[in-house]
N, C-alpha and C. Protein backbone atom coordinates (compact mmCIF):
# COMPACT_ATOMS: atom_id res chain seq x y z
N UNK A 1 151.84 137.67 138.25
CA UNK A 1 152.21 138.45 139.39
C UNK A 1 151.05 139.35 139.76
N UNK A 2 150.73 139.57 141.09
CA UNK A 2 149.68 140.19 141.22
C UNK A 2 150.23 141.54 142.46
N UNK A 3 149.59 142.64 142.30
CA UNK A 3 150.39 143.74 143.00
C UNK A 3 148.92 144.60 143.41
N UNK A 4 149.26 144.60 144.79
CA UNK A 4 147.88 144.80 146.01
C UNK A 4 147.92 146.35 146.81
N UNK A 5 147.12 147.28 146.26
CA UNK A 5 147.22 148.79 146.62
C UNK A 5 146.33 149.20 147.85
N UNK A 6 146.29 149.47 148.64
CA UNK A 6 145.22 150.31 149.66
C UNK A 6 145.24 150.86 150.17
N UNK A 7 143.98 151.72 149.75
CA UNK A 7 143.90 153.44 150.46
C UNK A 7 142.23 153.77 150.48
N UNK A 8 142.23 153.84 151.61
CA UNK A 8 140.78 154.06 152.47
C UNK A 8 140.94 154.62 153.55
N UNK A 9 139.83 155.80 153.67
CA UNK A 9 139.94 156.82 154.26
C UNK A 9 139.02 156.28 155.33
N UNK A 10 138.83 156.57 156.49
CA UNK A 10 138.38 156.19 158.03
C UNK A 10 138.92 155.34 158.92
N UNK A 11 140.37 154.82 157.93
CA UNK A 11 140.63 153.65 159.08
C UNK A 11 140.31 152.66 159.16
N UNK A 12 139.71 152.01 157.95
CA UNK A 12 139.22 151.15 157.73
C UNK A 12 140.07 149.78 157.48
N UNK A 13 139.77 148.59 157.91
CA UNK A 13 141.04 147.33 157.37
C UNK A 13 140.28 146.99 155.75
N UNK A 14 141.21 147.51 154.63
CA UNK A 14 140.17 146.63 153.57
C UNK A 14 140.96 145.27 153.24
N UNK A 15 142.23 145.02 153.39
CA UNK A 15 142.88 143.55 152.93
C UNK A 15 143.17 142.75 154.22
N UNK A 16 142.53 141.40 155.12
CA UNK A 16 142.83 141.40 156.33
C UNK A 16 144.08 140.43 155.87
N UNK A 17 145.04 139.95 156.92
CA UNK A 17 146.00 139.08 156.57
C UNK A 17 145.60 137.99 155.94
N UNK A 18 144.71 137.04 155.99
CA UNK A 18 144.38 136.04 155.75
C UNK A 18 144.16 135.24 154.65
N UNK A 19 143.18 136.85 153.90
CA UNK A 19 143.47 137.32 152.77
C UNK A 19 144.54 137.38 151.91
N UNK A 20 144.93 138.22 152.57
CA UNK A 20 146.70 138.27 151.97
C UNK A 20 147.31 137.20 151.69
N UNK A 21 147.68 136.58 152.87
CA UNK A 21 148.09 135.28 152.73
C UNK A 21 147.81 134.09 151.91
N UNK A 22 146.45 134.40 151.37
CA UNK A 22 146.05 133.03 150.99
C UNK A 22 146.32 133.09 149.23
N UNK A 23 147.15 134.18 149.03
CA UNK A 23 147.27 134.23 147.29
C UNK A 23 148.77 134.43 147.05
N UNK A 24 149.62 133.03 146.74
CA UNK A 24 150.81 132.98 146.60
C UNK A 24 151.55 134.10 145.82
N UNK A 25 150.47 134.23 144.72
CA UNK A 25 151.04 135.16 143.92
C UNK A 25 151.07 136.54 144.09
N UNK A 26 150.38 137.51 144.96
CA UNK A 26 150.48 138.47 145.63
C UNK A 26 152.26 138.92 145.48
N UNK A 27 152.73 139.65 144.72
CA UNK A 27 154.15 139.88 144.66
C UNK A 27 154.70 141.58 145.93
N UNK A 28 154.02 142.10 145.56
CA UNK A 28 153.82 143.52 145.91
C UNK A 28 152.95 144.05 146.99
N UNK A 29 153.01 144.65 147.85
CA UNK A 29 151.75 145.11 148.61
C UNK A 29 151.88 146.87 148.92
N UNK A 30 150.79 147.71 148.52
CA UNK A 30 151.17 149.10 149.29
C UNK A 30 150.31 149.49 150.01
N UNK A 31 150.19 149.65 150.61
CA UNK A 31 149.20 150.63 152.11
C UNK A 31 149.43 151.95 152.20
N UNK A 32 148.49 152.75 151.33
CA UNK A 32 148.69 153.65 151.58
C UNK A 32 148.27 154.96 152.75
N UNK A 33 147.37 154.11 153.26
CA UNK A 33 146.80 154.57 154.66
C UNK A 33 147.59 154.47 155.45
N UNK A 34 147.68 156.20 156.88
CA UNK A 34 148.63 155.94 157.42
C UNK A 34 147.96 155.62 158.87
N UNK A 35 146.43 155.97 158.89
CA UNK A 35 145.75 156.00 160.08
C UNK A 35 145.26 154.95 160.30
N UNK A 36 145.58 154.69 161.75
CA UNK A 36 145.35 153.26 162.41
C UNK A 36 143.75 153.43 162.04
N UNK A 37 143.18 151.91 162.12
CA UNK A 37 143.75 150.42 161.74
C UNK A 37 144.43 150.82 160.22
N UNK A 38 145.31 150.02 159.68
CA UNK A 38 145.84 150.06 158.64
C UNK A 38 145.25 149.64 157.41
N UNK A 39 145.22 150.06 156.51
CA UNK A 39 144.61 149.24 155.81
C UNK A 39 144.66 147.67 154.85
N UNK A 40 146.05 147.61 155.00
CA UNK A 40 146.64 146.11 154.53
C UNK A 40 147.13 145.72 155.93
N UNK A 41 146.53 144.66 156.02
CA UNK A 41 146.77 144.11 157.81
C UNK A 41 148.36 143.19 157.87
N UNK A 42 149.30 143.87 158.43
CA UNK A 42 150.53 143.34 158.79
C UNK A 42 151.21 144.12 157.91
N UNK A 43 151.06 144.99 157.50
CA UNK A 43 151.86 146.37 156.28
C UNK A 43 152.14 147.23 157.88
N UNK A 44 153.23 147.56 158.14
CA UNK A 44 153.48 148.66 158.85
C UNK A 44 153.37 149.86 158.20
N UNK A 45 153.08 150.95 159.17
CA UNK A 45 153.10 152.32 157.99
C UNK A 45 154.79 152.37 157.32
N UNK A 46 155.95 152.21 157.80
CA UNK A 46 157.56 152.29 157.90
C UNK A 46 157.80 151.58 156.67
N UNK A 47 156.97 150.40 156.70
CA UNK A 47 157.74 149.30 155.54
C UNK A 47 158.08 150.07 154.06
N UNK A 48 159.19 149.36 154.19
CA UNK A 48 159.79 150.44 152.70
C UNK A 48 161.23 148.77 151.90
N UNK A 49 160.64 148.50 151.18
CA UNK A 49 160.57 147.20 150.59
C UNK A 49 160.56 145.55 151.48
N UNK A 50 159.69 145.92 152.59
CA UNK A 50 160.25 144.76 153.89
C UNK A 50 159.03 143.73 153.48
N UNK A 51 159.56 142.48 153.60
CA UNK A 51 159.07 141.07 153.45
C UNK A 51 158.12 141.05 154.15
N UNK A 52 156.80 140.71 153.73
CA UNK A 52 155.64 140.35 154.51
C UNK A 52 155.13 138.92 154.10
N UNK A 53 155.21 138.00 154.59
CA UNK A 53 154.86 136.79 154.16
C UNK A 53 154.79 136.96 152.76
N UNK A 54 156.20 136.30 152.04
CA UNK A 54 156.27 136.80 150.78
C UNK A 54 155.96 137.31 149.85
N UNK A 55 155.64 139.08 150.38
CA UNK A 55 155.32 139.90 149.19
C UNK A 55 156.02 141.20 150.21
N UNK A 56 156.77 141.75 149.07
CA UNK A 56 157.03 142.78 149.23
C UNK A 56 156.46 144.18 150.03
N UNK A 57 156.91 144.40 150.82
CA UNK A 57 155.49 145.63 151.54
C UNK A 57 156.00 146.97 151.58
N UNK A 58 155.05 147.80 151.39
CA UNK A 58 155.17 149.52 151.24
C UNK A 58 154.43 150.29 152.10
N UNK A 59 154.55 150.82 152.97
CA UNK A 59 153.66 151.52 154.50
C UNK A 59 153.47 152.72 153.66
N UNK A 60 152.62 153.37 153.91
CA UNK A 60 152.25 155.03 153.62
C UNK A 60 153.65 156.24 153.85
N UNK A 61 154.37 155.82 154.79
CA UNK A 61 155.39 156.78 154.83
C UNK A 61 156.64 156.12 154.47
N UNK A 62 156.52 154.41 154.41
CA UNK A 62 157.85 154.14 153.37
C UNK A 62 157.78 154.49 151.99
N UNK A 63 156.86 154.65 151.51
CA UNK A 63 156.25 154.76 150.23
C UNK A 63 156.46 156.41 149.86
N UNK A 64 156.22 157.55 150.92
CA UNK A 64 155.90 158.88 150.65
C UNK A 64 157.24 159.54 150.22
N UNK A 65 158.23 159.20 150.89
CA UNK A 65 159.41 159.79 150.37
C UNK A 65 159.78 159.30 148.82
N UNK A 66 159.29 158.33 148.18
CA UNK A 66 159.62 158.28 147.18
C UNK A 66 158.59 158.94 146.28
N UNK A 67 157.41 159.30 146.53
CA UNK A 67 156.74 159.96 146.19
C UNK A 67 156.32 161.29 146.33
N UNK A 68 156.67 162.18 146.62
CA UNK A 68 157.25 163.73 146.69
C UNK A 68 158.24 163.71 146.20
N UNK A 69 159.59 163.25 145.94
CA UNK A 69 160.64 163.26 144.92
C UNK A 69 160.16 163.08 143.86
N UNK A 70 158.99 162.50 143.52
CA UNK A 70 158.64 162.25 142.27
C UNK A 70 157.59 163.48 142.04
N UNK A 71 156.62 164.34 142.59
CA UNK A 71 156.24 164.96 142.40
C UNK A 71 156.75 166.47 142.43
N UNK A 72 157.77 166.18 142.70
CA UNK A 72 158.46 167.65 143.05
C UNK A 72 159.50 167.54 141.97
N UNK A 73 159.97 166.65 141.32
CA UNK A 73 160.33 166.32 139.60
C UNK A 73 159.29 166.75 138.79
N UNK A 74 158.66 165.91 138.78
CA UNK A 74 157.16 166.49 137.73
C UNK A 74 156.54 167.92 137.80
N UNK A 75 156.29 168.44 139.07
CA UNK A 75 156.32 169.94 139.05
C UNK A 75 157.37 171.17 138.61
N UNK A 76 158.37 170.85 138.74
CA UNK A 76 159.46 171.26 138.30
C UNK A 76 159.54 171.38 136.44
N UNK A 77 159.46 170.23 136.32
CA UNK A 77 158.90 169.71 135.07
C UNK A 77 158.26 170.85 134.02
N UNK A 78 156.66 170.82 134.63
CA UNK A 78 156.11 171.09 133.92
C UNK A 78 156.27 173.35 134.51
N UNK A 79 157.49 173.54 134.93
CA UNK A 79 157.69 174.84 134.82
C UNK A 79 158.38 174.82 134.05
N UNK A 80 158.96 174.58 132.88
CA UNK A 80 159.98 174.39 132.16
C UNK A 80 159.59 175.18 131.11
N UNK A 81 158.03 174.29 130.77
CA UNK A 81 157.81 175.23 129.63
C UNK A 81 155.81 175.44 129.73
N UNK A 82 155.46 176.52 129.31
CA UNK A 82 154.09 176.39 130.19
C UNK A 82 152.79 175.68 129.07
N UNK A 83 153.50 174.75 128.60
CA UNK A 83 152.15 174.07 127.18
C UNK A 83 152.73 172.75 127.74
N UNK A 84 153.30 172.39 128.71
CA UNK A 84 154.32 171.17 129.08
C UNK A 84 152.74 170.43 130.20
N UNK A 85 152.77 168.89 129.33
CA UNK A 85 151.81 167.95 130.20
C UNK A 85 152.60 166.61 130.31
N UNK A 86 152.21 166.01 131.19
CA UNK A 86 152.58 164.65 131.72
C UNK A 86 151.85 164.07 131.85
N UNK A 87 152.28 162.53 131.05
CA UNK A 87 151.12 161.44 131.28
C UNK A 87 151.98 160.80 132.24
N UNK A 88 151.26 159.42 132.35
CA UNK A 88 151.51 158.76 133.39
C UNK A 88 153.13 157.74 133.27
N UNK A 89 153.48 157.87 132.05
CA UNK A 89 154.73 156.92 131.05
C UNK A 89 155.68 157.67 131.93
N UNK A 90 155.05 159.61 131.35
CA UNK A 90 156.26 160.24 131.52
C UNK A 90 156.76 160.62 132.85
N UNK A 91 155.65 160.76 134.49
CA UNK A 91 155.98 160.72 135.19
C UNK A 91 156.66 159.62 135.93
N UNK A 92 156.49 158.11 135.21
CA UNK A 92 156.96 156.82 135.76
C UNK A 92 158.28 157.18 135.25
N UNK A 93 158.83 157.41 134.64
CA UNK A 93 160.39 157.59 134.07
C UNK A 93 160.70 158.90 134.43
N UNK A 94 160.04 159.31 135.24
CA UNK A 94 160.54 160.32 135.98
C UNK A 94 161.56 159.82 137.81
N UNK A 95 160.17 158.68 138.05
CA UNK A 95 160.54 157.60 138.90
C UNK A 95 161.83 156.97 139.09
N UNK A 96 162.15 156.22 137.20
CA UNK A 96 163.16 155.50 137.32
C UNK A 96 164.45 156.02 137.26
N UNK A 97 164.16 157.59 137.32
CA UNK A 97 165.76 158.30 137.29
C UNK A 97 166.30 158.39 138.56
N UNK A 98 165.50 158.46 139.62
CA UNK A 98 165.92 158.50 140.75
C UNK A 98 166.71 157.82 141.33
């Protein structure tokens, strides 16, 4: 399974469709750029688990709401107690409580 992230700052296209397309196994896609051009080509910024020529797709603002719930857990978090750190395990299962 292969799972496809992008985030580039200027607006830049770094994955064009074609690309995309041409790797069956591509399961996942996120774009995390929200400024036109996009940066995964045919990722809307909106997409929030929507089918893109079979892979899953994540737009920058379908993606953001689940991500401020998650950071606003983890901050919370680490007021709890002030010697309190988070790796990356512990903020992902911070994720899956949601």
């Amino acid at each position: 399974m292969c799972v496809g992230c992008g985030r580039r700052g200027g607006g830049r296209l770094l994955l064009p469709k074609s690309v995309r397309t041409a790797f069956p196994g591509l399961k996942v896609v996120i774009d995390l750029n929200a400024v036109p051009p996009l940066g995964i080509e045919g990722v809307e910024v909106t997409d929030k688990g929507k089918d893109r020529d079979g892979a899953i797709a994540y737009g920058a603002i379908g993606v953001g709401g689940t991500k401020m719930k998650i950071h606003k857990l983890a901050i919370a978090r680490l007021f709890e107690r002030n010697d309190q750190v988070l790796d990356a395990e512990q903020v992902y299962a911070l994720g899956e409580g949601l």
